[in-house]
Protein backbone atom coordinates (compact mmCIF):
# COMPACT_ATOMS: atom_id res chain seq x y z
CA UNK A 1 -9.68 -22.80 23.93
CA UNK A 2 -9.56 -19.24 22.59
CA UNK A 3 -12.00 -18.18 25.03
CA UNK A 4 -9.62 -19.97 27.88
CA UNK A 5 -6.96 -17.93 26.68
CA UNK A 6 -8.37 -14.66 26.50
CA UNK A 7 -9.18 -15.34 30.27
CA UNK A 8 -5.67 -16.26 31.08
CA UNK A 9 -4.62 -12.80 29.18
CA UNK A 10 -6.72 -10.42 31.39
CA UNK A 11 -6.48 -11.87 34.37
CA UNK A 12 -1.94 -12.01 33.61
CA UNK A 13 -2.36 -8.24 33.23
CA UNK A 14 -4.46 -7.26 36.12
CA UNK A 15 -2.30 -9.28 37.96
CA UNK A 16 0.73 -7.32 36.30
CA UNK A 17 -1.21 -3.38 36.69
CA UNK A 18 -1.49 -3.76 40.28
CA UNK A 19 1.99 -4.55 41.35
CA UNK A 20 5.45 -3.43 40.93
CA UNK A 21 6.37 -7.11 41.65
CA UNK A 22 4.51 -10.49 40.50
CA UNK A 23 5.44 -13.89 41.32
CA UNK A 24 3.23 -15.86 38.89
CA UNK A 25 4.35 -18.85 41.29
CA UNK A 26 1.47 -18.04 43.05
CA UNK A 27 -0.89 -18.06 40.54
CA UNK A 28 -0.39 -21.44 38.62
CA UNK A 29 -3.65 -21.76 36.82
CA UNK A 30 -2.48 -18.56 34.90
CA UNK A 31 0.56 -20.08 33.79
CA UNK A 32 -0.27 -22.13 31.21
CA UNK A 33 -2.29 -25.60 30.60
CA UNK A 34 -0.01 -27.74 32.64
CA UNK A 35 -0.62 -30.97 34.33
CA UNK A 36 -2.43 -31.86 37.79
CA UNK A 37 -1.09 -33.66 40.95
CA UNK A 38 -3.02 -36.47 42.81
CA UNK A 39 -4.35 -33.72 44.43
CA UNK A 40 -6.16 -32.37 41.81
CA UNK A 41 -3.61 -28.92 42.07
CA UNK A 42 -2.11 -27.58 38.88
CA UNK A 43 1.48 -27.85 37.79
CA UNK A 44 3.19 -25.60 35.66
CA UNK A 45 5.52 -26.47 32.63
CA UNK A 46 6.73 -23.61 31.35
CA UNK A 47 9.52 -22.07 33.10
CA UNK A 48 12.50 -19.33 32.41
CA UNK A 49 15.74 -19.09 33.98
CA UNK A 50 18.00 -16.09 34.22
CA UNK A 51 22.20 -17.47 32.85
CA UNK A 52 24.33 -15.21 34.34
CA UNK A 53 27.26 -16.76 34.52
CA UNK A 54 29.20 -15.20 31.92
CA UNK A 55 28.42 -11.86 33.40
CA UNK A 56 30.15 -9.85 36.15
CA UNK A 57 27.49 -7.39 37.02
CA UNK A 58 24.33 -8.20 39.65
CA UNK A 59 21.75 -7.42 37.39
CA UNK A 60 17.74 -7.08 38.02
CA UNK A 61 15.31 -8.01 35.26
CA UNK A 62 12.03 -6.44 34.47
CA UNK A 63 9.33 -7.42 31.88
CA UNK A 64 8.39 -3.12 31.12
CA UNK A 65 10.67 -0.86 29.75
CA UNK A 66 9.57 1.18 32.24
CA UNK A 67 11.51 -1.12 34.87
CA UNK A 68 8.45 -1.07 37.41
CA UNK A 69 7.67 -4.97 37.09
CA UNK A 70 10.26 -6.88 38.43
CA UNK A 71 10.90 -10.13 37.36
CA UNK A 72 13.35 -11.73 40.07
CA UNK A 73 12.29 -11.43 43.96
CA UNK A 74 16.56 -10.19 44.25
CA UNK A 75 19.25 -9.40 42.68
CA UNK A 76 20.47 -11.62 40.08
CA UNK A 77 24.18 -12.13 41.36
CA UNK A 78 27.46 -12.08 38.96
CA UNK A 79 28.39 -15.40 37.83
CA UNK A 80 25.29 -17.02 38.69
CA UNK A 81 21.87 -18.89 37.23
CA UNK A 82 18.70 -18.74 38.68
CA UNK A 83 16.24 -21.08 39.72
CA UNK A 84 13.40 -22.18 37.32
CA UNK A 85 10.48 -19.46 37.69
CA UNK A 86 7.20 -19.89 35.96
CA UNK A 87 6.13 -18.33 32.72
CA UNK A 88 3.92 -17.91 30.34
CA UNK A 89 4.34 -19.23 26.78
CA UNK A 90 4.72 -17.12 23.98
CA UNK A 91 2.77 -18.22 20.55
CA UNK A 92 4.77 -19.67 17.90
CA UNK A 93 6.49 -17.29 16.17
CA UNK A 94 6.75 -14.15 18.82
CA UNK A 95 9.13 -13.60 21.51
CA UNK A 96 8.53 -11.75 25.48
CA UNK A 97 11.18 -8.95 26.07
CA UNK A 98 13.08 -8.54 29.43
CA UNK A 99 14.60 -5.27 30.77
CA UNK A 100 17.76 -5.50 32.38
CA UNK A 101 19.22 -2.96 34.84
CA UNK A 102 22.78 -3.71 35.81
CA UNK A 103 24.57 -2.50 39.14
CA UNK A 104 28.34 -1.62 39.44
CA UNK A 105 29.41 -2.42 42.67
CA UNK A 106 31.72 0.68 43.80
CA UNK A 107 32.35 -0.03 47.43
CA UNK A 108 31.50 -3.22 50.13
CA UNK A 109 27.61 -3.08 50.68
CA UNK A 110 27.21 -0.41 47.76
CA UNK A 111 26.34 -0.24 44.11
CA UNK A 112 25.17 2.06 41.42
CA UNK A 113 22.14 1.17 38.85
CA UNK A 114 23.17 1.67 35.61
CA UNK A 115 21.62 0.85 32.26
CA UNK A 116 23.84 0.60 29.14
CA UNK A 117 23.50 3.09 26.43
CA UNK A 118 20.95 1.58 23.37
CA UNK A 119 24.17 2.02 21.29
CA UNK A 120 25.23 -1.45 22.61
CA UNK A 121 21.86 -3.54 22.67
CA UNK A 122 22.46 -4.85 25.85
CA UNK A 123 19.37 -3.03 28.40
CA UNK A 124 17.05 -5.90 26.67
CA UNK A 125 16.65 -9.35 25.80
CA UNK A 126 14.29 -10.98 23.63
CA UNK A 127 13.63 -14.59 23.73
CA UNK A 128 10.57 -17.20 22.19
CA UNK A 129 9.17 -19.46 25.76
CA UNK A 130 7.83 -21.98 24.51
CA UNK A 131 5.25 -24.53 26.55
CA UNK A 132 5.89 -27.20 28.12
CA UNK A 133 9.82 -26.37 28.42
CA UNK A 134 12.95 -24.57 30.57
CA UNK A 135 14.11 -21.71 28.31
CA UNK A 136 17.23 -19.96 29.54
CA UNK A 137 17.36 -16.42 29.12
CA UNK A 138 21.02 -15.25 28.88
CA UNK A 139 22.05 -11.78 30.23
CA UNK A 140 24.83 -10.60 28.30
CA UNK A 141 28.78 -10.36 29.66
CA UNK A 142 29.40 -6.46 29.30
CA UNK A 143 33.08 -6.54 29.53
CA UNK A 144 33.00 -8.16 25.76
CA UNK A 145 30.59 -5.67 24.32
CA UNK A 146 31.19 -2.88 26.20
CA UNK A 147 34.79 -0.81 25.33
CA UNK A 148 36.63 -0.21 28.59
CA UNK A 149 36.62 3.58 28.21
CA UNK A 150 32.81 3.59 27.81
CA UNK A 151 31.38 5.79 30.40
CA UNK A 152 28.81 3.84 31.83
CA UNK A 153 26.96 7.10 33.40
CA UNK A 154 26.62 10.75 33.15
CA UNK A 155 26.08 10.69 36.77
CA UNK A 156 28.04 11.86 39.41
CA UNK A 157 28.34 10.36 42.66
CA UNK A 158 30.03 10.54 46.21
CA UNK A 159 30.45 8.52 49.03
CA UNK A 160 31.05 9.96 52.45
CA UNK A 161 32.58 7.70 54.93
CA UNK A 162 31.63 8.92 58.23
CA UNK A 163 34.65 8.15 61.05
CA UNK A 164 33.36 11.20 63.14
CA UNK A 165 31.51 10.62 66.80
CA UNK A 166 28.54 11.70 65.73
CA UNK A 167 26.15 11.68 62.61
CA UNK A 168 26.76 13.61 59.91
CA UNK A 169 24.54 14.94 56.58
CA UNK A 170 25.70 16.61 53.07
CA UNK A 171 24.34 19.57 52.31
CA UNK A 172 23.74 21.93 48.86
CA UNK A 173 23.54 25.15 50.62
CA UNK A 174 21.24 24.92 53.50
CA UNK A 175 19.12 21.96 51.77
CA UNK A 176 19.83 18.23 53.47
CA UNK A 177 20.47 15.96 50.64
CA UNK A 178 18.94 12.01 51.12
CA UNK A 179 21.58 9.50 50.40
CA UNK A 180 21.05 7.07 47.54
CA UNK A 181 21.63 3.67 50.05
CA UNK A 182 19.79 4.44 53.25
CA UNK A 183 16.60 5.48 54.41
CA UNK A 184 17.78 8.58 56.13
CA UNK A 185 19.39 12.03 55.55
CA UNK A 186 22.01 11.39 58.19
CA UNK A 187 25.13 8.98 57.77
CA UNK A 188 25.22 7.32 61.78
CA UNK A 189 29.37 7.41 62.76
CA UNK A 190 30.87 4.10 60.99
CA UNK A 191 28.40 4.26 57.72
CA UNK A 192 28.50 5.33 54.49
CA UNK A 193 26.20 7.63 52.68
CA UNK A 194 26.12 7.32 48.43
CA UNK A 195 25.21 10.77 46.99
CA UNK A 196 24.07 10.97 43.01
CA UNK A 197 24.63 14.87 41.92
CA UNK A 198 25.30 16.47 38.68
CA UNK A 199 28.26 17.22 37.35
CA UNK A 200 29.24 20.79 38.23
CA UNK A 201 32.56 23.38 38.65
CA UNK A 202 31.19 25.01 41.26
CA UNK A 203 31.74 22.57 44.95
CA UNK A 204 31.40 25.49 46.87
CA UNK A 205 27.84 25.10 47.23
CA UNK A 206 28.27 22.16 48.70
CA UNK A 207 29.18 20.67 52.66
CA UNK A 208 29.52 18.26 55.29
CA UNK A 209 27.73 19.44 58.83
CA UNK A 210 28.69 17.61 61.73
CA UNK A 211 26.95 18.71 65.01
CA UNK A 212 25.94 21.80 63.71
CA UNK A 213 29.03 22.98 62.03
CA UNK A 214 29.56 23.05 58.30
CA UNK A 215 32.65 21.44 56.81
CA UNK A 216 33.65 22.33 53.21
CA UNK A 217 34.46 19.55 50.51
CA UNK A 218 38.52 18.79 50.22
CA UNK A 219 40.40 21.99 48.88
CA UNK A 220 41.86 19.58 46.55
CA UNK A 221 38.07 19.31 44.72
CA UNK A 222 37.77 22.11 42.29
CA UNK A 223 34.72 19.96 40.23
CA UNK A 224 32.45 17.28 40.58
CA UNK A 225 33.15 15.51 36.81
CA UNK A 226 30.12 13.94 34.75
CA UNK A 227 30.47 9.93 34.80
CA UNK A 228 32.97 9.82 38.03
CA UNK A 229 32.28 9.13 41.67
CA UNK A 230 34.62 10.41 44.76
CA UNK A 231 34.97 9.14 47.91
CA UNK A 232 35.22 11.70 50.91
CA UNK A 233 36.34 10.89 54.49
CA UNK A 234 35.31 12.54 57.63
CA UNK A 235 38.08 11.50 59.75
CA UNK A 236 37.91 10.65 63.92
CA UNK A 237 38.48 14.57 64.73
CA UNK A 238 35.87 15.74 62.07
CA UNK A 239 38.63 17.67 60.30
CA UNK A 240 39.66 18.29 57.56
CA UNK A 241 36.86 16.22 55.19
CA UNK A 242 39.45 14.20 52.90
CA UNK A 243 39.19 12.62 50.05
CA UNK A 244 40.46 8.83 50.05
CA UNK A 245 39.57 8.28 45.96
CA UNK A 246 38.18 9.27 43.03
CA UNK A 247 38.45 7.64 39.60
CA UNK A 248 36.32 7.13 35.84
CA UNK A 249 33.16 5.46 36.01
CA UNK A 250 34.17 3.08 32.90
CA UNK A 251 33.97 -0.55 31.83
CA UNK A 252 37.51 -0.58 32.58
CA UNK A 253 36.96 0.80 36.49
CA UNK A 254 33.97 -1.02 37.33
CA UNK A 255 34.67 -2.62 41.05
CA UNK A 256 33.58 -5.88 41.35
CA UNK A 257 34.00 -8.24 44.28
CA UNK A 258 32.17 -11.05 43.95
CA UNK A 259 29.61 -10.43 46.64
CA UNK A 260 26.22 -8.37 46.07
């Protein structure tokens, strides 16, 4: 039985070295003892399941502090519980640690990883699996841990919505910068690009070119703020850049629709 075990260990961590994703569904023999089918194929029965319903942030779990082993395929939605997902027990007496990373959702079709500061104890979750059972794993409900003027990042970041004719890129100086959402330094006419900077009181080094001609950031911008995001506008004419919004990225700000 020990020897069994000591099997199942290596083979769980090579499995878990040479992927930034594992879906031990695949691998059922790894999972634990579990029981057989007429067929002779194993069934596992030792599951986890991800509650949260209390909660009104997506959320994406992880089983490394590092965050490079995912545990769910996607997003974890607000107000939701997952499906049963295999597992492996833990012995008696010791618990498995999962890594959350939460997302505030800032604008349709756009949100912003965060993870809250250790000062709350809510970027983890320990819990005991034990075999042969469904053990829920409960992410926690932020909004009753987490004081509403809590900055829930240093980060800055902008969104450009891009209403011009033509593409459009951000620039510091003469260097493109890649937007956080797409897969592409330019924001097509209709999209939105999501920019994470640093905080800074110089904007001057910063603009919007637009077929070849470089727009400055709204005179109304004298800083870009630690822990706040702005949203710019390139209007239908291409000038001036506006911006439509800016406001505190705090417990008490966080945009939530109901849709990932």
């Amino acid at each position: 039985m020990k020897k069994q075990f000591a099997f199942i260990a290596v083979i769980t961590m090579f499995l878990l070295s040479c992927t930034g994703f594992y879906d031990l569904r695949d691998y059922p023999e790894i999972i634990d003892e579990g029981v057989k089918d007429p067929d002779g194929n194993v069934i596992s029965t030792t599951f986890i399941r991800f509650f949260n319903e209390d909660g009104y942030f997506p959320v994406d779990v992880f089983s490394s502090y590092t965050r490079d082993l995912k545990v769910n395929k996607d997003t974890i939605s607000a107000l939701s519980i997952t499906e049963e997902i295999p597992w492996v027990p833990t012995k008696t007496g010791e618990s498995y640690f999962f890594y959350l990373t939460y997302y505030m959702l800032v604008d349709e079709g756009i949100r912003i990883p965060f993870i809250p500061r250790q000062r709350w104890g809510v970027s983890s979750t320990q819990v005991s699996i034990p075999f042969n059972t469904t053990t829920t794993v409960p992410i926690y409900n932020l909004s009753t841990i987490i004081p509403n003027e809590e900055f829930l990042t240093d980060d800055v970041y902008v969104i450009i919505d891009n209403n011009y004719a033509t593409a459009v890129q951000f620039q510091s100086g003469n260097i493109v910068l890649p937007p956080e959402n797409i897969n592409n330094t330019i924001i097509n006419p209709g999209a939105k690009g999501l920019y994470k900077l640093a905080p800074t009181n110089n904007i001057s080094v910063y603009n919007i070119s637009m077929a070849g001609i470089r727009r400055n950031l709204p005179s109304d911008m004298t800083s870009l703020a630690a822990g706040h995001i702005y949203f710019l506008e390139v209007p239908t004419n291409g000038i001036p850049v506006t911006k439509r919004d800016s406001y505190s990225l705090t417990m008490g700000n966080f945009y939530y629709t109901g849709e990932d």
